[in-house]
C-alpha atoms as a PDB file:
ATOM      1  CA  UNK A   1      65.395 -77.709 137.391  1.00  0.00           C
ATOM      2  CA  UNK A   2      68.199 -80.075 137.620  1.00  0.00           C
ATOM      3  CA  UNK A   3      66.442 -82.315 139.070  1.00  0.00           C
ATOM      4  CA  UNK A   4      63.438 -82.637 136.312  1.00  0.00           C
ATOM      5  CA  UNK A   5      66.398 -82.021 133.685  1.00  0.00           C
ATOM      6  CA  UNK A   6      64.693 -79.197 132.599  1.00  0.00           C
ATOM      7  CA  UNK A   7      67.143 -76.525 130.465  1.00  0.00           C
ATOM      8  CA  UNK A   8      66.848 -72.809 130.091  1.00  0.00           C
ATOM      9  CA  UNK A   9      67.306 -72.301 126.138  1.00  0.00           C
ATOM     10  CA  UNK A  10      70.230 -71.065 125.137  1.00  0.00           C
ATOM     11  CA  UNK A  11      69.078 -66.968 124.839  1.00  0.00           C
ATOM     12  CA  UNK A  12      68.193 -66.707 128.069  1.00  0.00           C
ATOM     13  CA  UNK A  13      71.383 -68.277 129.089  1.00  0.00           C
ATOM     14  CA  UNK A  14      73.307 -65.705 126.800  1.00  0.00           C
ATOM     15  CA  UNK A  15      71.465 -62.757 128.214  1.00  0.00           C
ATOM     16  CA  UNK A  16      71.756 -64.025 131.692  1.00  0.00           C
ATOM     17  CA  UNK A  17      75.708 -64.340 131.375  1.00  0.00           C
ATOM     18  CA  UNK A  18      76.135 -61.118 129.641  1.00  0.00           C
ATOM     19  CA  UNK A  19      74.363 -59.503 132.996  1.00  0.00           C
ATOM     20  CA  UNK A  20      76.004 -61.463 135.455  1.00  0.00           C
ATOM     21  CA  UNK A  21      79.389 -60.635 133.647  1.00  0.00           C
ATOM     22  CA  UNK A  22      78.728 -57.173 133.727  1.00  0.00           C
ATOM     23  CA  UNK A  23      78.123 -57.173 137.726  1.00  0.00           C
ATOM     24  CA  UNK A  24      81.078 -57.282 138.813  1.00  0.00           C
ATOM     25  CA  UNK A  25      82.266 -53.922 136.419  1.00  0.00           C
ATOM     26  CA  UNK A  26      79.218 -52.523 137.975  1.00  0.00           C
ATOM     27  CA  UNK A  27      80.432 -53.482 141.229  1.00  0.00           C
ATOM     28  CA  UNK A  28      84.078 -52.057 140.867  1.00  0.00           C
ATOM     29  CA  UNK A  29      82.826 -48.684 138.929  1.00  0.00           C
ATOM     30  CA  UNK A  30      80.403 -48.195 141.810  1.00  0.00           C
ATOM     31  CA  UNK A  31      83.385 -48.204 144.391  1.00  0.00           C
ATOM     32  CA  UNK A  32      85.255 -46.595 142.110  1.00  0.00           C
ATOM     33  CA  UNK A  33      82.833 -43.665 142.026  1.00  0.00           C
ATOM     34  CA  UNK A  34      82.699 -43.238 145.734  1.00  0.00           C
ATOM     35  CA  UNK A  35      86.024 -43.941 146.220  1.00  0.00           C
ATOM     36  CA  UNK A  36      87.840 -40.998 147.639  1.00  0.00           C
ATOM     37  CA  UNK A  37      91.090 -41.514 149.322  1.00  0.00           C
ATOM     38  CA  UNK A  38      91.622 -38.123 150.970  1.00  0.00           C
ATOM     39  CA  UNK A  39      88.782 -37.933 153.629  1.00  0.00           C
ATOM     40  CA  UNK A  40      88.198 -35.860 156.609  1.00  0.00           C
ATOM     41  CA  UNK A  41      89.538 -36.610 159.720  1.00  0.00           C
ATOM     42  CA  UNK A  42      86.116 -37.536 160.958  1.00  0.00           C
ATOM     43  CA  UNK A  43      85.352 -39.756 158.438  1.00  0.00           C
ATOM     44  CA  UNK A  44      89.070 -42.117 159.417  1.00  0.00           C
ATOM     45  CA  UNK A  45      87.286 -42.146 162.823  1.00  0.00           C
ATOM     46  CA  UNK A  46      84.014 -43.155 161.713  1.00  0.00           C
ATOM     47  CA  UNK A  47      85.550 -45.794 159.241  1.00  0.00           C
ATOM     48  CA  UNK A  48      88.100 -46.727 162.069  1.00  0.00           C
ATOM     49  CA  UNK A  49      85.233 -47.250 164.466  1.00  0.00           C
ATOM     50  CA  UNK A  50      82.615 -49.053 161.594  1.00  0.00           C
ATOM     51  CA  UNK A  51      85.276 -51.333 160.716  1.00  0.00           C
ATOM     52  CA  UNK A  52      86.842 -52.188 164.499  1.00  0.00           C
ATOM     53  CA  UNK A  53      83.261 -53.260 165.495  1.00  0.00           C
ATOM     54  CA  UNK A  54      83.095 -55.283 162.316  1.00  0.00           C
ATOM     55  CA  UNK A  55      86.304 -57.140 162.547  1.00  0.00           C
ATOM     56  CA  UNK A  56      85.859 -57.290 166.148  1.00  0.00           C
ATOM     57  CA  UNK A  57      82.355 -59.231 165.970  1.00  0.00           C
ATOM     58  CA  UNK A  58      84.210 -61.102 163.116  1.00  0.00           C
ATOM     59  CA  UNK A  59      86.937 -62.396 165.619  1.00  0.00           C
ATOM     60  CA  UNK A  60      84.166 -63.096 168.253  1.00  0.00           C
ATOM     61  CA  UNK A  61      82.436 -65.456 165.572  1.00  0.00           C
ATOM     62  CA  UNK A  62      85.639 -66.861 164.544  1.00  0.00           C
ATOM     63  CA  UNK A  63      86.539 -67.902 168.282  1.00  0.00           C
ATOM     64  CA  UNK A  64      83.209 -69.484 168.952  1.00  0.00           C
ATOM     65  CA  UNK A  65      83.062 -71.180 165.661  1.00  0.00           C
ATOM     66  CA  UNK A  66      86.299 -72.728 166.410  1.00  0.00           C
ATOM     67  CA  UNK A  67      86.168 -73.522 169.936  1.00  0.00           C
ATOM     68  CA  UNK A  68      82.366 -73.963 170.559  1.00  0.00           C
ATOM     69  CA  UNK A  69      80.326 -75.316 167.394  1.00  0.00           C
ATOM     70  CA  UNK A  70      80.516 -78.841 166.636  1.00  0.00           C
ATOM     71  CA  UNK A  71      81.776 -78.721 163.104  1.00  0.00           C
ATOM     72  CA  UNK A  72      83.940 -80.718 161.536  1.00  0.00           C
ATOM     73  CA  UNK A  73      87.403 -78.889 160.631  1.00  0.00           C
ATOM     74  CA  UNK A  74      87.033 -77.743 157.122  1.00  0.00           C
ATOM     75  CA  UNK A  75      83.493 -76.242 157.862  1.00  0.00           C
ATOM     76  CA  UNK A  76      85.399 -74.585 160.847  1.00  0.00           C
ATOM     77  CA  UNK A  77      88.531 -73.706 158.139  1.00  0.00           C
ATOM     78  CA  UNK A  78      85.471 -72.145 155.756  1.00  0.00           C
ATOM     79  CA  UNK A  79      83.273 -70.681 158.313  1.00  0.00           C
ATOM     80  CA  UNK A  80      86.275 -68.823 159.931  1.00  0.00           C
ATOM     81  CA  UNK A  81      87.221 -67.608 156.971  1.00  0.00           C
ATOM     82  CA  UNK A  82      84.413 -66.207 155.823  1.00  0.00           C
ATOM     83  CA  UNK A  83      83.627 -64.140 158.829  1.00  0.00           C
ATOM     84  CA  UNK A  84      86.958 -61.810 157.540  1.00  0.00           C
ATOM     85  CA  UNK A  85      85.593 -61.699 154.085  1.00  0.00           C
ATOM     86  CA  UNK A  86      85.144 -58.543 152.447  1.00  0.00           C
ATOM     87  CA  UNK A  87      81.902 -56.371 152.463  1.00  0.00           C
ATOM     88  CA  UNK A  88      79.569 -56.993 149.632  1.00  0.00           C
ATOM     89  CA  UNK A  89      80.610 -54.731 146.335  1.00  0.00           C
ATOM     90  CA  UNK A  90      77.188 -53.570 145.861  1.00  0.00           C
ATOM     91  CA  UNK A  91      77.039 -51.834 149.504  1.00  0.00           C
ATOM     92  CA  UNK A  92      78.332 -48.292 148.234  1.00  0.00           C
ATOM     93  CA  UNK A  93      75.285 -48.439 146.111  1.00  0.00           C
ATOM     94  CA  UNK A  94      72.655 -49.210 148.617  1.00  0.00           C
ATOM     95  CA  UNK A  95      73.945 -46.620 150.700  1.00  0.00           C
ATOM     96  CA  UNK A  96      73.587 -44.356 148.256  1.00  0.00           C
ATOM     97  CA  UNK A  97      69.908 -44.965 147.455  1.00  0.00           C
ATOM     98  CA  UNK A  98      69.178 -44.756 151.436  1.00  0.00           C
ATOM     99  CA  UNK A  99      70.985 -41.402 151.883  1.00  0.00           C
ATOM    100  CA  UNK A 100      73.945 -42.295 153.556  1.00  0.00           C
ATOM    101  CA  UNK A 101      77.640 -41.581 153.109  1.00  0.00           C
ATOM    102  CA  UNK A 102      78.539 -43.062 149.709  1.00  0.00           C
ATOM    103  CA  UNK A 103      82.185 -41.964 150.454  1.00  0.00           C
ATOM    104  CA  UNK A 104      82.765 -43.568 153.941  1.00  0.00           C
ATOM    105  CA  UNK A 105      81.061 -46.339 152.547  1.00  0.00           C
ATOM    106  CA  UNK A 106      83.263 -47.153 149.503  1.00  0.00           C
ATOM    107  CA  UNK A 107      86.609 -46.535 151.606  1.00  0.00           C
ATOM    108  CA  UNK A 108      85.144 -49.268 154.192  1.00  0.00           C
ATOM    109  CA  UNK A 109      85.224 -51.685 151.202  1.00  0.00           C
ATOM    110  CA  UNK A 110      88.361 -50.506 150.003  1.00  0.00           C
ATOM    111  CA  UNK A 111      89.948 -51.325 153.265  1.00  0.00           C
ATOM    112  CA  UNK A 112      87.501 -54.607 153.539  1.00  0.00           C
ATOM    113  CA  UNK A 113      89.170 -55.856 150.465  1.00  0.00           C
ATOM    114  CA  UNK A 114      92.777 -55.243 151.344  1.00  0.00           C
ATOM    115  CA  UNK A 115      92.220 -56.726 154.841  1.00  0.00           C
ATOM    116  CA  UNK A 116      90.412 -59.763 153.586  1.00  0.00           C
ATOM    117  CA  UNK A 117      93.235 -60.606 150.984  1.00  0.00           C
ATOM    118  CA  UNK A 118      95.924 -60.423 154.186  1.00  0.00           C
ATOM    119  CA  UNK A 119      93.365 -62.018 156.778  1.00  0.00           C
ATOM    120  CA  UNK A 120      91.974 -64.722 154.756  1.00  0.00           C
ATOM    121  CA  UNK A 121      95.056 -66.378 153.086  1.00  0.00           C
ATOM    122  CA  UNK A 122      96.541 -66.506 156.725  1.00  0.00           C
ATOM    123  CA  UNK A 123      93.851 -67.743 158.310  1.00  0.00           C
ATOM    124  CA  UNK A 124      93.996 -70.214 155.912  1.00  0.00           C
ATOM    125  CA  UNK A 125      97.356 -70.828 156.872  1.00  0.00           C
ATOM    126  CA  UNK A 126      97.457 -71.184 160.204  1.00  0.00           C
ATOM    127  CA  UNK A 127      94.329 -73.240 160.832  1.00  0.00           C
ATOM    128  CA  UNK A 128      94.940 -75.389 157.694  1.00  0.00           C
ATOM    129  CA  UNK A 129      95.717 -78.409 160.088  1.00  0.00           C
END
């Protein structure tokens, strides 16, 4: 459209950043909802597991990225960085419309989100070079 400087008139571009405002509430009530903090002891070990494959694939990436792809540095910074982002807010949902374990689900992006605001400002850190 930008190219052809065509414009969207201006209701649809009020309704369409009323929506997208209200995602991320959406997002955050979702995980809210699920969100339960005291969880069987299976359910650490499942989350424990789910995550250490996650992060573990994400450090794999991270060390080929770096070392093997050739990318100039800050597609290597951003790249890198991305791999210990958080998982996608809208996840608890989708597991709940397949069946799955809403719970265990919104604690994994509970503890996504803490580990991505540690992880990605020092990654940014320390390969910011």
């Amino acid at each position: 459209m930008r190219l052809f400087d065509l414009h969207l008139p201006a209701p649809i571009l009020t309704f369409t950043s009323l929506v997208g405002s209200a995602n991320t509430f959406l997002a955050m009530l979702m995980i809210g909802i699920g969100l339960e903090l005291r969880l069987p002891n299976h359910k650490y070990a499942a989350a424990a597991r789910y995550l250490g494959v996650r992060y573990g694939w994400a450090i794999v990436f991270a060390l080929v990225t770096w070392f093997l792809l050739p990318l100039d540095h800050p597609s290597k910074v951003v790249l890198t960085m991305v791999y210990f982002a958080p998982i996608a807010s809208m996840i608890p949902g989708f597991t709940q419309e397949n069946g799955g374990d809403v719970e265990l689900s919104s604690f994994m992006n509970g503890i996504s989100i803490v580990v991505a605001m540690i992880s990605m400002p020092l990654l940014a850190a320390v390969v910011k070079g």
